[in-house]
C-alpha atoms as a PDB file:
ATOM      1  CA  UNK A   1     100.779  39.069-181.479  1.00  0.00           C
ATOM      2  CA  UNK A   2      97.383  40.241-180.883  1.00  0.00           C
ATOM      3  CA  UNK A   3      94.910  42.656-178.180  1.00  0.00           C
ATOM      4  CA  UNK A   4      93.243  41.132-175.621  1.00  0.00           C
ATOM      5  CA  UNK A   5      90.243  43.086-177.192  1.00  0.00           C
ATOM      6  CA  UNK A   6      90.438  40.824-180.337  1.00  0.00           C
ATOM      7  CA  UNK A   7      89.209  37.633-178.566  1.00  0.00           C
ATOM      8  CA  UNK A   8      85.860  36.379-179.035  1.00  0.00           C
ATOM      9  CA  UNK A   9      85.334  36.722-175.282  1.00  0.00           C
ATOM     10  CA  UNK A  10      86.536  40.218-175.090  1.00  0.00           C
ATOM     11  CA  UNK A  11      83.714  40.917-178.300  1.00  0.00           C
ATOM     12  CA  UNK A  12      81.463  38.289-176.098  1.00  0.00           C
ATOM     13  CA  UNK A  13      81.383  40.801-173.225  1.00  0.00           C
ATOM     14  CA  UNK A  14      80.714  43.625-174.756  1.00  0.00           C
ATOM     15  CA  UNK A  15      77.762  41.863-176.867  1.00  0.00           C
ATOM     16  CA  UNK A  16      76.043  40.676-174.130  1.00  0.00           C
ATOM     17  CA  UNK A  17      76.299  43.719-171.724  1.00  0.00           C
ATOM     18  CA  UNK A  18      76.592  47.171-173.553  1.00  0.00           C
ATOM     19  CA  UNK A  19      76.412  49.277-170.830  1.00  0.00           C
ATOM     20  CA  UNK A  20      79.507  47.449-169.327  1.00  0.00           C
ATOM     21  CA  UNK A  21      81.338  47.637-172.833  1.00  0.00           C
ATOM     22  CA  UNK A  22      80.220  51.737-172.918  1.00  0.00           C
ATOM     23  CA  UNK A  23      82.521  52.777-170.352  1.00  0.00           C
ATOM     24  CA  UNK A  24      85.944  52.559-171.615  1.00  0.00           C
ATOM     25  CA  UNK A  25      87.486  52.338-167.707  1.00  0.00           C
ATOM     26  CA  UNK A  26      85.679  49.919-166.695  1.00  0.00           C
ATOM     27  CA  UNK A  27      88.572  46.823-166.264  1.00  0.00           C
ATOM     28  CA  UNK A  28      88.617  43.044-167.714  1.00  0.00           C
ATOM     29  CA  UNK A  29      90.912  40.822-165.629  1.00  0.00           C
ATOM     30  CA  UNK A  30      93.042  37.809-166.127  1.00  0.00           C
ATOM     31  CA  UNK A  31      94.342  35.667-163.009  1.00  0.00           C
ATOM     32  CA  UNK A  32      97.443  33.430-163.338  1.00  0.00           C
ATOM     33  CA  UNK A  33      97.700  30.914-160.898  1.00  0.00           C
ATOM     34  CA  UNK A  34     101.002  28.017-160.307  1.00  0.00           C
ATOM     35  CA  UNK A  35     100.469  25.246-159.101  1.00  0.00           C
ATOM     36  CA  UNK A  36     103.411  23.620-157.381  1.00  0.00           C
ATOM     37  CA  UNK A  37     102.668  25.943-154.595  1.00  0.00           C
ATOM     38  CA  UNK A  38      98.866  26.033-154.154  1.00  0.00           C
ATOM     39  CA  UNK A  39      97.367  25.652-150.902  1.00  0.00           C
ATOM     40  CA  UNK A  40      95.735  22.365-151.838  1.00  0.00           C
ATOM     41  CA  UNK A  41      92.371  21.838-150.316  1.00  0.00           C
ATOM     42  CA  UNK A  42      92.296  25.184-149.041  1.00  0.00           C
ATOM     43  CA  UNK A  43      91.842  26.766-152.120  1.00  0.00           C
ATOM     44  CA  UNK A  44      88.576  28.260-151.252  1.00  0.00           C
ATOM     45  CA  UNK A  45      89.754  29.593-148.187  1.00  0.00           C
ATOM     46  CA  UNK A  46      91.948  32.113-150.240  1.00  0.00           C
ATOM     47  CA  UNK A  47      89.942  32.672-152.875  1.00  0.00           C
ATOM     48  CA  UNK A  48      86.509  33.497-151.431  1.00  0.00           C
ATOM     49  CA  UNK A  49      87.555  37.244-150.564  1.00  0.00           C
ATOM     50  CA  UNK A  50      89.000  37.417-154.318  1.00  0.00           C
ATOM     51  CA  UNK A  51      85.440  36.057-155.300  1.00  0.00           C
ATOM     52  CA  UNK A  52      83.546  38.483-153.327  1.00  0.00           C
ATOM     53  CA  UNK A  53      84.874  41.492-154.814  1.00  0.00           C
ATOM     54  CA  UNK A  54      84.716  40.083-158.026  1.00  0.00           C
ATOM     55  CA  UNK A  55      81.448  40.035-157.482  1.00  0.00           C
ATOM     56  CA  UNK A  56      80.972  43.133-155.948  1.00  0.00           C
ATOM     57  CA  UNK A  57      82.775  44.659-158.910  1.00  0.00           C
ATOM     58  CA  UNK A  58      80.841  43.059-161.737  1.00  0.00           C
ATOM     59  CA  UNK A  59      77.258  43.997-159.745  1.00  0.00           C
ATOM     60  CA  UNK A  60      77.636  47.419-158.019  1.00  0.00           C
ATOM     61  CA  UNK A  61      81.109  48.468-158.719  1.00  0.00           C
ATOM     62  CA  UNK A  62      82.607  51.244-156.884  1.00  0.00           C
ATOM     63  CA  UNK A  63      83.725  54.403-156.952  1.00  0.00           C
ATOM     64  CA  UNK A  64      86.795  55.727-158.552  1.00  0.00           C
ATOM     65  CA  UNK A  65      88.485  59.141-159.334  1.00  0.00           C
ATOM     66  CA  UNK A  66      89.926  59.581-162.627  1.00  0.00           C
ATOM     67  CA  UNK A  67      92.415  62.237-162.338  1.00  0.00           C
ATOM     68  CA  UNK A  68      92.639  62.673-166.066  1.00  0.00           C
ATOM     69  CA  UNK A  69      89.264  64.224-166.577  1.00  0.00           C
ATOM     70  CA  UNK A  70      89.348  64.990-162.531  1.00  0.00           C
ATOM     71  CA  UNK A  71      85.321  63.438-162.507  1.00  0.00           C
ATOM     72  CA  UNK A  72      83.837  60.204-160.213  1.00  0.00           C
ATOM     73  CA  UNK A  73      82.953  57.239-161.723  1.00  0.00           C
ATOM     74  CA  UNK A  74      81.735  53.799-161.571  1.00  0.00           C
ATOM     75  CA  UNK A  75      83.968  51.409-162.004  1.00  0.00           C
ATOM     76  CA  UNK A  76      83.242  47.555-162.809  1.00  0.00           C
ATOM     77  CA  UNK A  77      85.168  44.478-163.840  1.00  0.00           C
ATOM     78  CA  UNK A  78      84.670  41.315-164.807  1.00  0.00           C
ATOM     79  CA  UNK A  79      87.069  38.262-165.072  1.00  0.00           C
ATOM     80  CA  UNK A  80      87.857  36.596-168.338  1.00  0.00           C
ATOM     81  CA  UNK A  81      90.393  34.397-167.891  1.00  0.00           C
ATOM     82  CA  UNK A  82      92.725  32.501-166.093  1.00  0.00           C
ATOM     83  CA  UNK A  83      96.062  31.308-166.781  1.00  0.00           C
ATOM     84  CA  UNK A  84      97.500  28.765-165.159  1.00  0.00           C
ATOM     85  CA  UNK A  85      99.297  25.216-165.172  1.00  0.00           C
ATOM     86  CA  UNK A  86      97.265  22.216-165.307  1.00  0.00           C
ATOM     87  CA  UNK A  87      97.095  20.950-161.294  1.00  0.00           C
ATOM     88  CA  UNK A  88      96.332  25.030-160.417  1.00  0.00           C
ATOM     89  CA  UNK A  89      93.474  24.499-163.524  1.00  0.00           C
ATOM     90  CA  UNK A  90      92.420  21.427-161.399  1.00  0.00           C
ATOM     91  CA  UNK A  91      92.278  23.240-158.454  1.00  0.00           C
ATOM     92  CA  UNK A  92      90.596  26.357-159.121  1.00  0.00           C
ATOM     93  CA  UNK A  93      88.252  24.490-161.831  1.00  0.00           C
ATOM     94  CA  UNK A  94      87.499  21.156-159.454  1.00  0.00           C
ATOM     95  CA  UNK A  95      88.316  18.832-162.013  1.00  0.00           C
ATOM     96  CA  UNK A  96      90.326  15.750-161.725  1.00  0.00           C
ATOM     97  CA  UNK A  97      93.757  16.021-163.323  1.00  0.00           C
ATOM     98  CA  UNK A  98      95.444  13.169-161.677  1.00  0.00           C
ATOM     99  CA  UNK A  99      94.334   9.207-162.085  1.00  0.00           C
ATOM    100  CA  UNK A 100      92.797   7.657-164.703  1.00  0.00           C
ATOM    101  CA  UNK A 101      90.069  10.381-165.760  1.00  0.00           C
ATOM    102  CA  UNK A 102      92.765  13.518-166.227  1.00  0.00           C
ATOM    103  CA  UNK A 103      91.556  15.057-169.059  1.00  0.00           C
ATOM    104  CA  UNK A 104      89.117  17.625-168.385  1.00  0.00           C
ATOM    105  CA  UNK A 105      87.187  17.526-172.125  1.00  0.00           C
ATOM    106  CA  UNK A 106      87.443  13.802-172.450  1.00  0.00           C
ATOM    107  CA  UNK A 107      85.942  12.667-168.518  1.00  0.00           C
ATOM    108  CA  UNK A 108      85.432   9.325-167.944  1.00  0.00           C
ATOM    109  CA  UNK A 109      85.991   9.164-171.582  1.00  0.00           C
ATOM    110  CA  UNK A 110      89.499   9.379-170.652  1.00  0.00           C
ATOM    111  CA  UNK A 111      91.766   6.691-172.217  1.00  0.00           C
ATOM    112  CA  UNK A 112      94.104   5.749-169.643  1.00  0.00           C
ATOM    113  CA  UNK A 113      97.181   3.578-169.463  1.00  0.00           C
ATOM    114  CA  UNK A 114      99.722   2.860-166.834  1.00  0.00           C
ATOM    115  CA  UNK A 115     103.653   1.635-167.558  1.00  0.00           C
ATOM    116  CA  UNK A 116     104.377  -1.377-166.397  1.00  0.00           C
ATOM    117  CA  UNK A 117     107.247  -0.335-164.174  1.00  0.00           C
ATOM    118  CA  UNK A 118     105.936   3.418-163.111  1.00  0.00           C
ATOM    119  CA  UNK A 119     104.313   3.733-159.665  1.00  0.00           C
ATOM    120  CA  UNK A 120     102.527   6.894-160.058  1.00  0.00           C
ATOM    121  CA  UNK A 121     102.873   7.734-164.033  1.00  0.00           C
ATOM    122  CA  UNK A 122     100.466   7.688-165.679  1.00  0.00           C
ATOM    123  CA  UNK A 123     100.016   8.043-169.834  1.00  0.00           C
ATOM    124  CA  UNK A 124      96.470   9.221-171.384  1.00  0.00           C
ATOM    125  CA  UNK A 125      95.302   9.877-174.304  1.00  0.00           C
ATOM    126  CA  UNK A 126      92.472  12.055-174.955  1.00  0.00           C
ATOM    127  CA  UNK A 127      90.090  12.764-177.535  1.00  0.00           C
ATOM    128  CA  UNK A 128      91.663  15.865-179.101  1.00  0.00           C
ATOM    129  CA  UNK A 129      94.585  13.850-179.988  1.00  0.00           C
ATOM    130  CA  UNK A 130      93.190  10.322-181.266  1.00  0.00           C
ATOM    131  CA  UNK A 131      95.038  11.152-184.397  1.00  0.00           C
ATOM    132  CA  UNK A 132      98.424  10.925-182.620  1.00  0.00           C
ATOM    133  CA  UNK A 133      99.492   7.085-182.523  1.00  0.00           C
ATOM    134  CA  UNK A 134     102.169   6.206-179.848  1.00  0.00           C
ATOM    135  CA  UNK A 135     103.634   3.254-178.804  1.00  0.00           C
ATOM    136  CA  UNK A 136     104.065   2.791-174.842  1.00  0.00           C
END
């Protein structure tokens, strides 16, 4: 098991803005979203207050009292990452992860295949795993 602070994003962050990496309060978030029970089309109705104090965190930040050393600081976050299932990654990324284009690396690239007696299954195989071979 590893840190958080051993990913190449982590180490990616705190390249590409020092003075974020400098103070050792300052947060990095992860969201985890489901999605059996996602509001659907809505999405952006929930998620644009979530978005605009991300923002508001990652620009200005705000003001915080750390009781341990009893001072005021600035605090700031920034998201890096998001864990979720693959119709909330659909969702919250806009890609298409039902039909015949579901994979998100592969695109219209997609190789698709429906069985002969499903309705709504649907097999793919993408890119990443050409290697596999399967018989359908």
């Amino acid at each position: 098991m590893c840190h958080p602070s051993d990913s190449p994003l982590w180490k990616l962050v705190d390249h590409r803005w020092p003075d974020f990496a400098l103070e050792p309060r300052n947060l990095r978030l992860a969201i985890s979203a489901d999605g059996p029970r996602q509001p659907v089309n809505d999405i952006d109705v929930y998620l644009a207050p979530l978005l605009d104090d991300l923002k508001m965190l990652w620009e200005e930040g705000v003001e915080s009292y750390d009781a341990h050393r009893q001072e005021l600081f600035t605090l700031r976050a920034v998201l890096l990452w998001t864990i979720n299932d693959f119709p909330a990654y659909g969702n919250l990324s806009g890609c298409v992860v039902k039909g015949y284009f579901t994979c998100p690396i592969c695109g219209e690239d997609t190789y698709s295949h429906r069985l002969k007696h499903g309705e709504n299954e649907l097999i793919y195989r993408s890119q990443t795993f050409s290697s596999l071979q399967s018989s359908f």
